[in-house]
Protein backbone atom coordinates (compact mmCIF):
# COMPACT_ATOMS: atom_id res chain seq x y z
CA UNK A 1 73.91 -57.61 87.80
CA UNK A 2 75.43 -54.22 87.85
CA UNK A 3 79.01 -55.99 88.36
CA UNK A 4 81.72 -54.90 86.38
CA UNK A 5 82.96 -57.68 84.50
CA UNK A 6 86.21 -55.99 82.91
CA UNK A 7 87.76 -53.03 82.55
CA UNK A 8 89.28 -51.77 78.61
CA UNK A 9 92.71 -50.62 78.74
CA UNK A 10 92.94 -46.92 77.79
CA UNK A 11 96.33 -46.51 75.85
CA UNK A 12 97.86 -42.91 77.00
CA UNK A 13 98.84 -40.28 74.32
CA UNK A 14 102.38 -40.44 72.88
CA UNK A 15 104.14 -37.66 71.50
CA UNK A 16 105.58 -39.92 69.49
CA UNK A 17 105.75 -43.52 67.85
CA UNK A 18 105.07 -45.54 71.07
CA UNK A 19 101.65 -46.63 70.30
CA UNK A 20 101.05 -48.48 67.14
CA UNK A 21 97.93 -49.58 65.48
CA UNK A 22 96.97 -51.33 61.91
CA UNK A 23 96.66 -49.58 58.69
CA UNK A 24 93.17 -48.08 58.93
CA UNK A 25 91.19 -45.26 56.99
CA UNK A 26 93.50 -42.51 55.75
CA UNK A 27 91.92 -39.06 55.22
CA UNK A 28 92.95 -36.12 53.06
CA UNK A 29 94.53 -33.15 55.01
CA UNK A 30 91.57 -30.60 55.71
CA UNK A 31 92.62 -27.54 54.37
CA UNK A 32 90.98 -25.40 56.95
CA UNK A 33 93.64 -24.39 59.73
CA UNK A 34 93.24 -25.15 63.13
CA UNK A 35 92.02 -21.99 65.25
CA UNK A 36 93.28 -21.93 68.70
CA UNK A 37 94.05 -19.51 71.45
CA UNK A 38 96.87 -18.78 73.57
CA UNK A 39 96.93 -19.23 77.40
CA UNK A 40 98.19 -15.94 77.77
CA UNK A 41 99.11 -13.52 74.45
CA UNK A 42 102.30 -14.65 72.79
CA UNK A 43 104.35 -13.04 70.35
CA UNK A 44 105.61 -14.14 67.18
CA UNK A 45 109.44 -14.76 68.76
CA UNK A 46 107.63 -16.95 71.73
CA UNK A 47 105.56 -18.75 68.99
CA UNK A 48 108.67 -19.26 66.65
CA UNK A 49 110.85 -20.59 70.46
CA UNK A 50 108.09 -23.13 71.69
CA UNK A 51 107.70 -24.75 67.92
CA UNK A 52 111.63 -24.65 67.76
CA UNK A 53 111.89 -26.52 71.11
CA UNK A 54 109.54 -29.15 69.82
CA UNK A 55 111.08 -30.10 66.57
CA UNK A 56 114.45 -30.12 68.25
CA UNK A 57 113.02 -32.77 70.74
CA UNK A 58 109.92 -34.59 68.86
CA UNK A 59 112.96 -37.01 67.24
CA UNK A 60 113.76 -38.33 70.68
CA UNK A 61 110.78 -40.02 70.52
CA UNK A 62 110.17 -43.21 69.35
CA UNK A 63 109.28 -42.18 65.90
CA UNK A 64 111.66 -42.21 63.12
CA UNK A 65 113.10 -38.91 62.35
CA UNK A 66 112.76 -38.88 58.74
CA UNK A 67 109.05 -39.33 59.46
CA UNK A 68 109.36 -35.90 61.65
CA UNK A 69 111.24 -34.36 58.53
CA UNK A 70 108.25 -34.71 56.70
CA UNK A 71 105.78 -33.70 58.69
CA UNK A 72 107.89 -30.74 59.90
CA UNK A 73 107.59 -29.71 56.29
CA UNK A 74 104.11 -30.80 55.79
CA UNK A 75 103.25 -28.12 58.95
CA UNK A 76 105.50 -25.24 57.00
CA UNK A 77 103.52 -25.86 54.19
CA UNK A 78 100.33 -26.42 55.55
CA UNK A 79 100.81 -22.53 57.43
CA UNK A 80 101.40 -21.44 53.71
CA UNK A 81 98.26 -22.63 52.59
CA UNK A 82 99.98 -24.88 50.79
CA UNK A 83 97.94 -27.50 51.32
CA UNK A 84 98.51 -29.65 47.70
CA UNK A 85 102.25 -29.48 48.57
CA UNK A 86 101.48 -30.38 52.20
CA UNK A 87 99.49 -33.67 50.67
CA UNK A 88 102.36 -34.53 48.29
CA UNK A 89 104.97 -34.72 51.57
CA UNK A 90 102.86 -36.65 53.49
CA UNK A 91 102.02 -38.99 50.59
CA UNK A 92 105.62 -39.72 49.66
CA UNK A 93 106.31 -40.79 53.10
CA UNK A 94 103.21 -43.23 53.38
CA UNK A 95 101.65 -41.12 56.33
CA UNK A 96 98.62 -41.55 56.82
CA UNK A 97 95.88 -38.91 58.66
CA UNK A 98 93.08 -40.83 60.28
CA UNK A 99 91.07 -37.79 60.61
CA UNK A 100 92.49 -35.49 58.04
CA UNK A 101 94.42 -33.17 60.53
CA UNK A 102 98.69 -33.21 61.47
CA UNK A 103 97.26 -33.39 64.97
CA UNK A 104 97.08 -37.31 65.06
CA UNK A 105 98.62 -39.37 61.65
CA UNK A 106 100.78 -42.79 61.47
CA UNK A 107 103.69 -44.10 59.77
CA UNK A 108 103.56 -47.40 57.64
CA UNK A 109 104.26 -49.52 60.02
CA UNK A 110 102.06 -48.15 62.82
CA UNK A 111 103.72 -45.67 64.72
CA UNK A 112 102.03 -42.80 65.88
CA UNK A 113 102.57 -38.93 65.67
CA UNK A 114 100.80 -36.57 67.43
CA UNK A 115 101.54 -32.58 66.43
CA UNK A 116 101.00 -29.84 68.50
CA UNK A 117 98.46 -27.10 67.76
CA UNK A 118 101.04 -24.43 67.94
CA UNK A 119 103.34 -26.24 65.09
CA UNK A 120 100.18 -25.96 62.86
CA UNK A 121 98.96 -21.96 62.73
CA UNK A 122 99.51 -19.12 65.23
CA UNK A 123 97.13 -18.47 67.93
CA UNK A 124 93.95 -16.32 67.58
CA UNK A 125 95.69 -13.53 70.52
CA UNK A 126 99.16 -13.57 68.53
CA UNK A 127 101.13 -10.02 69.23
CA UNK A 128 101.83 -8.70 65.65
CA UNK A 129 105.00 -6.78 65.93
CA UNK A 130 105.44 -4.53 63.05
CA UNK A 131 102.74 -6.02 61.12
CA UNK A 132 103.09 -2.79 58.33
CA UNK A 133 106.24 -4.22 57.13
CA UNK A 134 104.91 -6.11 54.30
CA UNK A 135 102.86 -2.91 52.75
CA UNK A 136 106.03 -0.56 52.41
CA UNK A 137 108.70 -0.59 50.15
CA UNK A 138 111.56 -1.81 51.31
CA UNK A 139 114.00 1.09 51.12
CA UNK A 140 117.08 0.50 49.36
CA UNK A 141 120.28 0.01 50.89
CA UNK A 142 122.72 2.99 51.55
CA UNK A 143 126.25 2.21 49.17
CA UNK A 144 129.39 1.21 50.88
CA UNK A 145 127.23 -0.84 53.90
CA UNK A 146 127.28 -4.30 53.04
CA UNK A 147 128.41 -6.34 55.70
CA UNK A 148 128.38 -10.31 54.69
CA UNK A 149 127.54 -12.89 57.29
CA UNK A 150 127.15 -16.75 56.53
CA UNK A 151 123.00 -17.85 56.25
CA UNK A 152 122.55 -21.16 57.43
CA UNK A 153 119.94 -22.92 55.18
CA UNK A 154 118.23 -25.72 55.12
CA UNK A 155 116.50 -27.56 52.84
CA UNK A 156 113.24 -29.43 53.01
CA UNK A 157 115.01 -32.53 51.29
CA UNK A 158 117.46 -32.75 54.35
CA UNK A 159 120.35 -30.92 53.08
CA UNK A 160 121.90 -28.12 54.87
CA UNK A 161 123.99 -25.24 53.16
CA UNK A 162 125.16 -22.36 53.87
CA UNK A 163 124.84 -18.81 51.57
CA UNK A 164 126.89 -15.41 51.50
CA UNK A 165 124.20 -12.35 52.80
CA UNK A 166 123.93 -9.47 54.20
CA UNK A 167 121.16 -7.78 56.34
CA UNK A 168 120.25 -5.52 52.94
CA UNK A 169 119.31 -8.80 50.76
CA UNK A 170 116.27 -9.60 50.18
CA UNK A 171 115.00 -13.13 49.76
CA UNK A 172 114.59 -12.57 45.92
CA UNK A 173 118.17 -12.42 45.84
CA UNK A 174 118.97 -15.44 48.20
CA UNK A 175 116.80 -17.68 46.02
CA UNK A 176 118.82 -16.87 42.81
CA UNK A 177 121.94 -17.41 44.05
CA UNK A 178 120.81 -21.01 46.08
CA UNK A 179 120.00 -21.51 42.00
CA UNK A 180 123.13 -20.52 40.73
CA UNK A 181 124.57 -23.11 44.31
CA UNK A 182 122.42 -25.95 43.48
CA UNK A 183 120.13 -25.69 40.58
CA UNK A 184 116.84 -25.43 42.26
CA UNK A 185 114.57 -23.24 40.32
CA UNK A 186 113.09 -20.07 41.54
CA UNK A 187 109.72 -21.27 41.28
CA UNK A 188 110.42 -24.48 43.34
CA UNK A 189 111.53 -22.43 46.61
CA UNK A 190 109.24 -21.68 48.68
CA UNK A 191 111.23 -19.95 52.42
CA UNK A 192 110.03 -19.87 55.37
CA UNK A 193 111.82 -18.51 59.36
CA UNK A 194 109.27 -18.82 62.21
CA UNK A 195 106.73 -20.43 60.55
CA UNK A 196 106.11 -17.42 58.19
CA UNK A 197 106.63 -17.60 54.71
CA UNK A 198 108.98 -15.19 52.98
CA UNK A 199 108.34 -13.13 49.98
CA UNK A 200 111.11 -12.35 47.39
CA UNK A 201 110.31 -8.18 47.71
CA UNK A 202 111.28 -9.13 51.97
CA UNK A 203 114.66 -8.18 53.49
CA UNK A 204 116.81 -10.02 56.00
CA UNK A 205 116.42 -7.00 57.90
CA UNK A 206 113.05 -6.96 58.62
CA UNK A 207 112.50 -10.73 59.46
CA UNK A 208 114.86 -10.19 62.58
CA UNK A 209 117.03 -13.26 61.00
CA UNK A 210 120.68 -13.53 62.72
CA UNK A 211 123.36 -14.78 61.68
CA UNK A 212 122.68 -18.42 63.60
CA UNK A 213 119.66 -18.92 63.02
CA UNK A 214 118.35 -21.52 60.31
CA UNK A 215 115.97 -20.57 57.49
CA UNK A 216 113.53 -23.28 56.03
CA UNK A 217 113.40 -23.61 52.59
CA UNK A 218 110.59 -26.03 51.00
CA UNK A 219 111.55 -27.20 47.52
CA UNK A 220 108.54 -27.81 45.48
CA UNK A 221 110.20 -29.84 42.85
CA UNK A 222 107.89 -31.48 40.42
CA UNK A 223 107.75 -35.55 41.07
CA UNK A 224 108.77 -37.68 38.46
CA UNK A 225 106.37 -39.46 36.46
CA UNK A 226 105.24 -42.92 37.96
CA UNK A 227 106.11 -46.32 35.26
């Protein structure tokens, strides 16, 4: 009496595919954000390095990277509120979310993905750095002072391209002429840098973009109808 007869085998976290498990229960994604706070107060270009870090490693795990893909966009959109789009990504790669959150989901054939917190929504003690951008109009650009750069883009369907810009563009512009590059409509675009999403009325200028750095762009093409 009192012995212990065995002992159950605790499996240890993965960050990525290494433990698998049968096709169980699949939950919707919640749509309320994760709330979380910061061990010490970071700013948006600390938030924007540790997610970057993550997604450039998280496909050196055993998971398969187009599975990351997806739920790399599935986390953009999610942050957008975007939660129907979110749903559609993570449907058309047969993920499933055993408790309705990114934090803990599966592939099809059992591999498991764990996302951080951070990748999901910025922390509850985030600095705001000029946080009065968004209510002033952007002031228009002085003649004679464009200076073009290449903008690396890239493409929620895997595709990377690259655009003419300068600093004075604003995002309104970019999307019309990726439409005139590759025939996405305006209203499928949806870009994000740092997790943020971008408004058309926003200017390379004040999203501190430079001229390496990669913007996401989510394309919210309509699926085709199902025979």
């Amino acid at each position: 009496m009192g012995g212990c007869v065995g002992r159950q085998r605790r499996e240890r976290p993965a960050a990525g595919g290494s433990t698998r498990k049968r096709a169980g229960r699949n939950e919707p994604l919640k749509k309320e954000c994760p709330k979380w706070k910061s061990d010490y107060p970071m700013t948006d270009g600390q938030l924007r390095s540790k997610r970057d870090e993550f997604w450039d490693t998280a496909p050196a795990f055993e998971g398969r990277k187009e599975i990351w893909d997806a739920l790399k966009a599935a986390a953009y959109a999610v942050e957008a509120n975007d939660h129907s789009l979110a749903q559609a990504i993570l449907d058309g790669a047969s993920i499933t979310l055993p408790h309705g959150s990114l934090t803990e989901c599966y592939d099809e054939l059992g591999n498991r993905y764990q996302l951080p917190v951070y990748c999901l929504a910025p922390p509850v003690n985030l600095i705001l750095e000029r946080s009065e951008e968004e209510a002033v109009e952007p002031a228009e650009p002085l003649p004679n002072t464009r200076r073009e750069f290449t903008l690396k883009v890239r493409l929620s369907t895997g595709k990377d391209l690259r655009l003419s810009a300068s600093m004075s563009d604003t995002i309104g512009q970019l999307k019309k002429q990726l439409q005139a590059q590759e025939g996405i409509d305006l209203a499928w675009q949806r870009w994000f840098f740092s997790g943020k999403l971008l408004t058309d009325r926003t200017r390379l200028q004040d999203t501190k973009i430079q001229k390496d750095f990669v913007v996401q762009v989510i394309v919210n093409q309509p699926l085709p109808p199902r025979n």
